[in-house]
Protein backbone atom coordinates (compact mmCIF):
# COMPACT_ATOMS: atom_id res chain seq x y z
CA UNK A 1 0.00 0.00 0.00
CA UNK A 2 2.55 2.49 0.60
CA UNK A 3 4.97 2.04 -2.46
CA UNK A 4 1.45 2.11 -4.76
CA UNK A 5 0.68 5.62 -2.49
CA UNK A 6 4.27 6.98 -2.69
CA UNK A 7 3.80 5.94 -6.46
CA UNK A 8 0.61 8.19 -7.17
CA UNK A 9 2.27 11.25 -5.51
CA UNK A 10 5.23 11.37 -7.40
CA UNK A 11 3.00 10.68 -11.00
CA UNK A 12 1.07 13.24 -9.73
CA UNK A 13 4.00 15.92 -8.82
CA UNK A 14 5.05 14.84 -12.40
CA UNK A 15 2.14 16.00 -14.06
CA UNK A 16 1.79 19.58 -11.98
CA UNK A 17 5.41 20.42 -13.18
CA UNK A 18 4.68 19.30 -16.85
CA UNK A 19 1.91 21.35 -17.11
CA UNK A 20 3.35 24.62 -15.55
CA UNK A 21 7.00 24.23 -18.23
CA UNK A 22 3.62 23.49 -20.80
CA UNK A 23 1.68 27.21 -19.55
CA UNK A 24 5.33 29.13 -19.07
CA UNK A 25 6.08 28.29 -23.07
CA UNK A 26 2.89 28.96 -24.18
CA UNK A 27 2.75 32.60 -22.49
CA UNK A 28 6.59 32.96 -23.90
CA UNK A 29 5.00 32.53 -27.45
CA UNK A 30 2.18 34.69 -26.92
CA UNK A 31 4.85 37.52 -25.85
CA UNK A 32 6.88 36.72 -28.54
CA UNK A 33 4.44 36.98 -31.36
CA UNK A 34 2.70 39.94 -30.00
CA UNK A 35 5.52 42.19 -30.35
CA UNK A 36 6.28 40.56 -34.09
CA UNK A 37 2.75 40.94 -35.06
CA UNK A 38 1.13 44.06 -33.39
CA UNK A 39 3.81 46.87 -34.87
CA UNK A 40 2.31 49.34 -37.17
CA UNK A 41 3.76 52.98 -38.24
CA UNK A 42 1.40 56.22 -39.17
CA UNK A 43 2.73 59.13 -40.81
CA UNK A 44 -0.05 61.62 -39.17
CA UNK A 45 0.16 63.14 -35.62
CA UNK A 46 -2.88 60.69 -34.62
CA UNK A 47 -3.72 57.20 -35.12
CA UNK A 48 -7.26 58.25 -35.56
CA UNK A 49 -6.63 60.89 -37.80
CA UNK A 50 -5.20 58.26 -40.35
CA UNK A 51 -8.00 56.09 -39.68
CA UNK A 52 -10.70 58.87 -40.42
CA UNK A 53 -9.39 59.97 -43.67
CA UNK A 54 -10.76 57.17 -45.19
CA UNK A 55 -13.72 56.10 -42.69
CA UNK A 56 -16.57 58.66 -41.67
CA UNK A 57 -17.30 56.93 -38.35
CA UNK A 58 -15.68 53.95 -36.14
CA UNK A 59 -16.47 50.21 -36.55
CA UNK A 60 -14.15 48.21 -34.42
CA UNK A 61 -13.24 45.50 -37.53
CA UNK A 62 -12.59 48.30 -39.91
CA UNK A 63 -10.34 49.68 -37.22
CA UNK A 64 -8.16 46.52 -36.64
CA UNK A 65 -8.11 46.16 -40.06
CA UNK A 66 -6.93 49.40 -40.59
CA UNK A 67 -3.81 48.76 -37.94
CA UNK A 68 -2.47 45.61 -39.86
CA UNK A 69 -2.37 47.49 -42.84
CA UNK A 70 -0.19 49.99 -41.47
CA UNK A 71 2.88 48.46 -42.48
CA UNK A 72 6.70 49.57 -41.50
CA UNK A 73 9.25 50.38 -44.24
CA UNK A 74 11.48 48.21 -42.01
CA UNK A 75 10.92 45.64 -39.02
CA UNK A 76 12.47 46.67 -35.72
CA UNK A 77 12.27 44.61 -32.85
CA UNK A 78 11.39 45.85 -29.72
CA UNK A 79 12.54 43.54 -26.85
CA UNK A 80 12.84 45.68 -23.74
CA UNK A 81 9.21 47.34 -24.46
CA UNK A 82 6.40 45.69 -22.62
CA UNK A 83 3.33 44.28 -24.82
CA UNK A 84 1.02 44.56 -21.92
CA UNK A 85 -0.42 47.01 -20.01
CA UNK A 86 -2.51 46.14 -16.49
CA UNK A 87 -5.40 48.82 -15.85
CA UNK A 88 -5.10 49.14 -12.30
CA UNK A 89 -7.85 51.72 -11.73
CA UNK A 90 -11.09 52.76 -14.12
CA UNK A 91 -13.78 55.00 -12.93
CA UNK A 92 -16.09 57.81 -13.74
CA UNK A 93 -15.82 60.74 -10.95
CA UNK A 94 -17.54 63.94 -10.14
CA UNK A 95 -21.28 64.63 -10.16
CA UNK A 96 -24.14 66.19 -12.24
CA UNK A 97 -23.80 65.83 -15.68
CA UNK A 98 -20.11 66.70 -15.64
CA UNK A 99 -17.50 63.56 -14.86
CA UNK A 100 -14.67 62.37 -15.62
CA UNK A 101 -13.67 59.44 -16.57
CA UNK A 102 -9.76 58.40 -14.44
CA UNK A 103 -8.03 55.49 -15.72
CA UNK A 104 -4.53 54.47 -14.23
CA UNK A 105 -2.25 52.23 -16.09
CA UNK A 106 0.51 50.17 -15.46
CA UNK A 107 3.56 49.67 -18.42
CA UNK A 108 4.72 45.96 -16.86
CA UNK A 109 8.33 45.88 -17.16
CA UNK A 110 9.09 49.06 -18.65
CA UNK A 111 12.50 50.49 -19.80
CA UNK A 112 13.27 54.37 -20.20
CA UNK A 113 15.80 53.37 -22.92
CA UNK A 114 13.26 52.70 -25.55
CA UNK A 115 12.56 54.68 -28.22
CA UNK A 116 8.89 54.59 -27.65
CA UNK A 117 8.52 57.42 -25.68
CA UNK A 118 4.79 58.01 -26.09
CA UNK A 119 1.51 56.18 -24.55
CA UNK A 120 -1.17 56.59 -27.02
CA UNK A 121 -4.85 55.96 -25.69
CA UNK A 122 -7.62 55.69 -27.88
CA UNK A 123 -10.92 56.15 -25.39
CA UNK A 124 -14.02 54.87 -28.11
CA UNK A 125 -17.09 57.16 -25.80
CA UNK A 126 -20.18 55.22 -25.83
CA UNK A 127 -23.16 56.82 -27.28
CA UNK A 128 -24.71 59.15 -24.52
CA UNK A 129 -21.34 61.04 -23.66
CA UNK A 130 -18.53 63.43 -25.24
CA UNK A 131 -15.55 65.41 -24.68
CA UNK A 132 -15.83 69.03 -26.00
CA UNK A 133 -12.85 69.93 -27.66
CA UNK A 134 -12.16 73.44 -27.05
CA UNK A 135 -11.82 72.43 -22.85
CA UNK A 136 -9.54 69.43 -23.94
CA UNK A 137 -7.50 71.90 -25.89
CA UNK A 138 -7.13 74.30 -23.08
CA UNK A 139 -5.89 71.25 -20.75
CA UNK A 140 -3.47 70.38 -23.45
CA UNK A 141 -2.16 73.88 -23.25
CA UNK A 142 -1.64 73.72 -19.47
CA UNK A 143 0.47 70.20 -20.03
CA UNK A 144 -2.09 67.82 -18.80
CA UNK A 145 -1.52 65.73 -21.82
CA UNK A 146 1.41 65.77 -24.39
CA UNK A 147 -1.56 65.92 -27.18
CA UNK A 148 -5.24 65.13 -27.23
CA UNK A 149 -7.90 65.45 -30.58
CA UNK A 150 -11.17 64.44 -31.05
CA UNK A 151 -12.69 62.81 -33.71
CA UNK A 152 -15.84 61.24 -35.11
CA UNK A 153 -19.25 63.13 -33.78
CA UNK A 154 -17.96 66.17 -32.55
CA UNK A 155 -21.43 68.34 -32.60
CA UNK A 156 -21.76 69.13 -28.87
CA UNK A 157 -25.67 70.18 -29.04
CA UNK A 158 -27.36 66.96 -30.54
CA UNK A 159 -29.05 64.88 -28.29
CA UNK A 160 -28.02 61.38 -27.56
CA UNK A 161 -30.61 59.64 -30.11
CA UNK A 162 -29.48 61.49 -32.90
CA UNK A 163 -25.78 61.80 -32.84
CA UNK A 164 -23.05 59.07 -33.60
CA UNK A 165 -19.95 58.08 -31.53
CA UNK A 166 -16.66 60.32 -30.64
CA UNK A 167 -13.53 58.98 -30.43
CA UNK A 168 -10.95 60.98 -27.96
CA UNK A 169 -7.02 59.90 -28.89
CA UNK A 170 -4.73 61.25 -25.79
CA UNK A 171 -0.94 61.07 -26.07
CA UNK A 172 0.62 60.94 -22.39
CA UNK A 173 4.69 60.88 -21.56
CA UNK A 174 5.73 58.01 -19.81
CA UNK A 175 7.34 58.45 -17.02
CA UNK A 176 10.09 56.84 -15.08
CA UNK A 177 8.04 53.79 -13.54
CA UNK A 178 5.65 53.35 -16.36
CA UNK A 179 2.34 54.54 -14.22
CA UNK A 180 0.12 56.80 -16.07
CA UNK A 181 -2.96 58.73 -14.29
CA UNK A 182 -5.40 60.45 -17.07
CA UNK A 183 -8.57 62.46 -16.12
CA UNK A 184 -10.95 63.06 -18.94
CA UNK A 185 -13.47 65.04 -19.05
CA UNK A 186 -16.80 64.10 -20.22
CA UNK A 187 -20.41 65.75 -20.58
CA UNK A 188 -23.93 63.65 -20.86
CA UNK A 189 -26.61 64.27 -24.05
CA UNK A 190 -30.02 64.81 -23.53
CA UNK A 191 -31.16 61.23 -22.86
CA UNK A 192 -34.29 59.39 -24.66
CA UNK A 193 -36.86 58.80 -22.38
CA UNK A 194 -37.10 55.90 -20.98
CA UNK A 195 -39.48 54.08 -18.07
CA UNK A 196 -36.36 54.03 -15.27
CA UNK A 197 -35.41 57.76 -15.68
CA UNK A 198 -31.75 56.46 -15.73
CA UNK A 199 -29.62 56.05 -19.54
CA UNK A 200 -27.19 53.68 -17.76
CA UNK A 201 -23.48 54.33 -20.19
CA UNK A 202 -21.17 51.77 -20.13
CA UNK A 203 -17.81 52.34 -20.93
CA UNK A 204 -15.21 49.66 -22.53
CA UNK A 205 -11.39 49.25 -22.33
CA UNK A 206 -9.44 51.76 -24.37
CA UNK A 207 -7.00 50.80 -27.03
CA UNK A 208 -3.38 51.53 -25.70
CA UNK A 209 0.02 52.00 -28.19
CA UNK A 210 3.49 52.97 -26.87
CA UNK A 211 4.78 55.37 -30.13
CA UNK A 212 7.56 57.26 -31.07
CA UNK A 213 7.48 60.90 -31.16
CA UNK A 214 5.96 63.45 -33.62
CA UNK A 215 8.23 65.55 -35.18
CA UNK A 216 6.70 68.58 -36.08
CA UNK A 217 7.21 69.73 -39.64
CA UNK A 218 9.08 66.65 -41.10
CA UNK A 219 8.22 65.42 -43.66
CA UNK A 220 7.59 61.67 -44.62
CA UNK A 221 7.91 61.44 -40.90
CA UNK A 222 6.57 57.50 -40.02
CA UNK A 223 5.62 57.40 -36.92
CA UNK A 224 6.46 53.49 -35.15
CA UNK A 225 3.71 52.44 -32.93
CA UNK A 226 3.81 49.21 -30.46
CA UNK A 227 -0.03 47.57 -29.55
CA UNK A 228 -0.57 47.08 -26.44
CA UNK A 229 -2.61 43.38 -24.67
CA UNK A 230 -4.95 45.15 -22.21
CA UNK A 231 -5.14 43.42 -18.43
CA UNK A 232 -7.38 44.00 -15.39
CA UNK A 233 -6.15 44.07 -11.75
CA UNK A 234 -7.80 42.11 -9.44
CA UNK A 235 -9.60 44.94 -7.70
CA UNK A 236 -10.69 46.34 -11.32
CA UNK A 237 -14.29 45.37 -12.39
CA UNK A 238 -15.26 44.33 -15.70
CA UNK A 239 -17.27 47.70 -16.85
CA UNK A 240 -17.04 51.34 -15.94
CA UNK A 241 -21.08 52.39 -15.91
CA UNK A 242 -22.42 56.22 -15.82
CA UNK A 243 -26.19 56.29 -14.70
CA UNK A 244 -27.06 59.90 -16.65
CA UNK A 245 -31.12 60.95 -15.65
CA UNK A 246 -33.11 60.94 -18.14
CA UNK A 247 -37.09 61.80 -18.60
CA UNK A 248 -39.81 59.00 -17.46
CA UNK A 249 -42.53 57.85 -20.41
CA UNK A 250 -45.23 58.01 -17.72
CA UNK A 251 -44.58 61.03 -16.77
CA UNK A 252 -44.51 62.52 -20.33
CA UNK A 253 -48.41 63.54 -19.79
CA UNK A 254 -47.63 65.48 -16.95
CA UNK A 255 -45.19 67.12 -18.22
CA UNK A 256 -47.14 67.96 -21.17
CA UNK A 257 -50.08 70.12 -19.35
CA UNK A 258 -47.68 71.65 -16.71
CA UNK A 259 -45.68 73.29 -19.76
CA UNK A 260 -48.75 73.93 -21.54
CA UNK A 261 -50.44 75.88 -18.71
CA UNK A 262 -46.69 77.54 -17.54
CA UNK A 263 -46.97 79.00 -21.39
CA UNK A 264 -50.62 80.10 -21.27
CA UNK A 265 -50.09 82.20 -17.97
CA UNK A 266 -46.86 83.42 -19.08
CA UNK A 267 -48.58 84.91 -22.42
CA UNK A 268 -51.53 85.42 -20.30
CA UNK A 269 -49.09 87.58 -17.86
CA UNK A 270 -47.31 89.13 -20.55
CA UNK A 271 -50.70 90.79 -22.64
CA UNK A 272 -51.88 91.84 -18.84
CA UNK A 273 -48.60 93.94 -18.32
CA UNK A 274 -48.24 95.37 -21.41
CA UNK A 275 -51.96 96.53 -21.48
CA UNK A 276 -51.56 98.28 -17.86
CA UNK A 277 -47.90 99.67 -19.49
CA UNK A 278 -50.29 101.53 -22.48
CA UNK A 279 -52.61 102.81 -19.67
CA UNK A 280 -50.55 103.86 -17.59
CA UNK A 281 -48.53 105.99 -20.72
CA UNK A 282 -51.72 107.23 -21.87
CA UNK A 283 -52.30 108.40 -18.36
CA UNK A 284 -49.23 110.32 -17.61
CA UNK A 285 -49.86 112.29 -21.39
CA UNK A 286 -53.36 113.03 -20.49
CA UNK A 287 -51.93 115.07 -17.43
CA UNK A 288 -49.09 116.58 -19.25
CA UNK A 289 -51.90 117.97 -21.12
């Protein structure tokens, strides 16, 4: 009995260390072919603005497509870049229907040495939200971010049922320890109605690149970009949801007569004083008589 027992441990120690050399090779390869596979150059200032020149709005196939045809002159490895980044914190603060939407990141393993200097998120808003420009521009100018654009449905005043998805690309200088922070600021539509009162957003990962710098004013510049594999921390949930008010269907009745009425009295209120105005100029003429 106790040779067959010692027998079935050791078979069994066997097997958990095959299986673990088996898992370590298999995440080598996955490493390996990510960084042959998932390099791409652009020769504009923004990944999206190369994808928009020939797309009018954002389809997530079309865009992948579009990266693996974004081929290099020349292949240059990359071995002491990371191919993953961990997203250590997601969340939308503030209140009202102003937030803004903080996302920390993690660059595992990263060395200052490379020559990708740049992290390059790509946030794809959810229908529901978006970034006005002209405030992301005026954080750019105070050095929040090294460069920030945004593209797709930038017309701030349609509601949420008529207007089509924004895209907000955000180019960030890595630091020393490879931790980014970005705070982006976000504004709700008008919301359809609905029988909750609540639109509830949901937003999904971003797309993260490590690229090389823009040089202004060079031209034929081609601009080296690295994708990056997107992981969660343990702490992180799966979604990132904004609960944005919005008008009840039952209450749309209501609603209906109170703004009807508030408009007759207002007219109503309106004719009354401007009737008392005449009399009371008709008055003070009949006495400078």
């Amino acid at each position: 009995m106790g040779s067959k027992r010692g027998r079935s441990v050791i078979a069994a120690t066997l097997i958990f260390l095959a299986m673990s050399c088996l898992n370590s090779i298999s995440t080598t390869q996955v490493g390996t072919s990510m960084l042959d596979s998932d390099t791409f150059c652009i020769s504009d200032q923004y990944i999206m603005q190369s994808y928009f020149t020939t797309q009018s709005s954002l389809n997530e196939s079309e865009f992948r497509n579009f990266l693996h045809l974004q081929q290099c002159s020349e292949n240059i490895p990359y071995e002491d870049v990371p191919a993953v980044a961990t997203l250590q914190h997601r969340d939308v603060t503030g209140e009202g229907s102003h937030r803004h939407l903080l996302t920390t990141i993690k660059l595992r393993s990263f060395h200052s040495q490379s020559h990708l200097h740049e992290l390059v998120i790509v946030e794809r808003l959810p229908l529901g939200v978006f970034a006005d420009p002209f405030e992301l521009q005026s954080l750019q100018q105070r050095r929040a971010f090294r460069d920030v654009s945004v593209f797709g449905d930038t017309d701030l005043e349609q509601p949420s049922f008529r207007s089509n998805r924004s895209v907000v690309e955000i180019h960030v200088e890595i630091n020393g320890n490879g931790e980014i922070s970005v705070k982006l600021p976000l504004h709700a539509r008008y919301q359809p109605i609905g029988e909750s009162g609540y639109s509830r957003v949901e937003f999904g990962e971003p797309d993260l690149f490590l690229c090389s710098r823009h040089v202004p004013n060079q031209e034929h510049e081609q601009r080296r970009c690295l994708v990056l594999s997107v992981g969660r921390s343990k702490t992180q949930t799966r979604s990132v949801v904004w609960k944005i008010p919005a008008g009840i269907r039952s209450h749309t009745e209501y609603v209906s007569v109170v703004t009807f009425v508030a408009a007759v009295l207002s007219a109503f209120s309106i004719l009354v004083a401007s009737v008392l105005n005449s009399k009371v100029e008709s008055c003070k003429n009949t006495k400078e008589l």
